[in-house]
Every structure is written in C-alpha cells, then in structure tokens.
N, C-alpha and C. Protein backbone atom coordinates (compact mmCIF):
# COMPACT_ATOMS: atom_id res chain seq x y z
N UNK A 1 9.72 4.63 -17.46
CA UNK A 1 9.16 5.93 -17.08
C UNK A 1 7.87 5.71 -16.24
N UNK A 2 7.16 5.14 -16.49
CA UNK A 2 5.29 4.59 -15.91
C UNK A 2 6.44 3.96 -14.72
N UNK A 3 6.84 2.81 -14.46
CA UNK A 3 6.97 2.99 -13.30
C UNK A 3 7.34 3.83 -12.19
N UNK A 4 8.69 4.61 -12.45
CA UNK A 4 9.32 5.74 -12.00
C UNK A 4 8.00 6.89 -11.53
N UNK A 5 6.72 7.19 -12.53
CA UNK A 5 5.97 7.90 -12.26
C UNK A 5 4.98 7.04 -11.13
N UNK A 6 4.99 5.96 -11.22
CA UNK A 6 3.86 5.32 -10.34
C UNK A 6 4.61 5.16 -8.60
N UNK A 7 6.13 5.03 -8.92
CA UNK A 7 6.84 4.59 -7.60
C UNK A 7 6.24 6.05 -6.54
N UNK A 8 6.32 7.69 -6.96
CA UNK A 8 6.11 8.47 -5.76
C UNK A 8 4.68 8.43 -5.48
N UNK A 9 4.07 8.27 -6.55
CA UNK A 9 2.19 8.24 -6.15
C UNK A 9 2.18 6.74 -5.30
N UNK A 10 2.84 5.80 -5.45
CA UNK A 10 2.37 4.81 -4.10
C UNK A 10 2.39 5.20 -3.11
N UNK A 11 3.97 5.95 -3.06
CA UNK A 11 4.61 6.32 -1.53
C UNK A 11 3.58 7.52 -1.33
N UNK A 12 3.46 7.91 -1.63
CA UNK A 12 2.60 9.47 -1.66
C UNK A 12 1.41 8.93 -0.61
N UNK A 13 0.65 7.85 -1.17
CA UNK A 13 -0.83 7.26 -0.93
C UNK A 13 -0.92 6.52 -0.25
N UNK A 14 0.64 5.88 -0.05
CA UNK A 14 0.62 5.00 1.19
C UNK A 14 1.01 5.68 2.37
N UNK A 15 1.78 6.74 2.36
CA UNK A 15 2.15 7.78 3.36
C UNK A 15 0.43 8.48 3.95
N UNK A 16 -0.35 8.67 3.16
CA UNK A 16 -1.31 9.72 3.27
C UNK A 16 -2.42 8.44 4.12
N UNK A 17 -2.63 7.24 3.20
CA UNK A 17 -3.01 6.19 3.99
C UNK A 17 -2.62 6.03 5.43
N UNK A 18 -1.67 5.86 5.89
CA UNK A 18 -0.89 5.92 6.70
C UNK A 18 -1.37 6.45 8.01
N UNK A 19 -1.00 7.99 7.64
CA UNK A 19 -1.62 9.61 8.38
C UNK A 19 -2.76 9.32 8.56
N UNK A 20 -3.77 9.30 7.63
CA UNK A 20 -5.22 8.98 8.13
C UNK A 20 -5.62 7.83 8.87
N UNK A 21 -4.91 7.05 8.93
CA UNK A 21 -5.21 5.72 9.81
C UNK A 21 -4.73 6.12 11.74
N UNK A 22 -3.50 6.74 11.53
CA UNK A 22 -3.22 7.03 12.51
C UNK A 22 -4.13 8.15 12.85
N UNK A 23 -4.80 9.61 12.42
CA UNK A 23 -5.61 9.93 12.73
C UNK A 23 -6.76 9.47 13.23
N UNK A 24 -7.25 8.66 12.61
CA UNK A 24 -8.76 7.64 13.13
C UNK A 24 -8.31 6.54 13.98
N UNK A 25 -7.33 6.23 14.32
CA UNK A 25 -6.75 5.55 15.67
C UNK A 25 -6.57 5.98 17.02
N UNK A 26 -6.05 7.58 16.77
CA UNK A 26 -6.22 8.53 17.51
C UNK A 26 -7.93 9.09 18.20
N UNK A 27 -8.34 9.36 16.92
CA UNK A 27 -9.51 9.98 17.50
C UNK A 27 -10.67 8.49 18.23
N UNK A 28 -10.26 7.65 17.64
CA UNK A 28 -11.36 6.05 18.09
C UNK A 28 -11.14 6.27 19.36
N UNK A 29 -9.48 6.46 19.67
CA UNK A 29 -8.97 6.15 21.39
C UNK A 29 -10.04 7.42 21.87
C-alpha cells in the first residue's frame, strides 16, 4: 500500500518538477 501511495506523489513531483524547470528555462531564455 505505502508504495502504491508513494508511486503517484513521485510522478506528481516529478511532473511538477519538471513544469517548473521548463518554466525557468523559458523565462532565463
């Protein structure tokens, strides 16, 4: 179960990580 609950909060945080990186890549350019 703990993993199953931890597997969408990675993807979640690595997705959101993600977005914000590409945002501040964007705005640097």
């Amino acid at each position: 179960m703990a993993a199953t609950d931890v597997r969408p909060k990675i993807t979640l945080a690595c997705q959101e990580c993600k977005h914000r990186n590409y945002i501040t890549r964007k705005n640097r350019r």
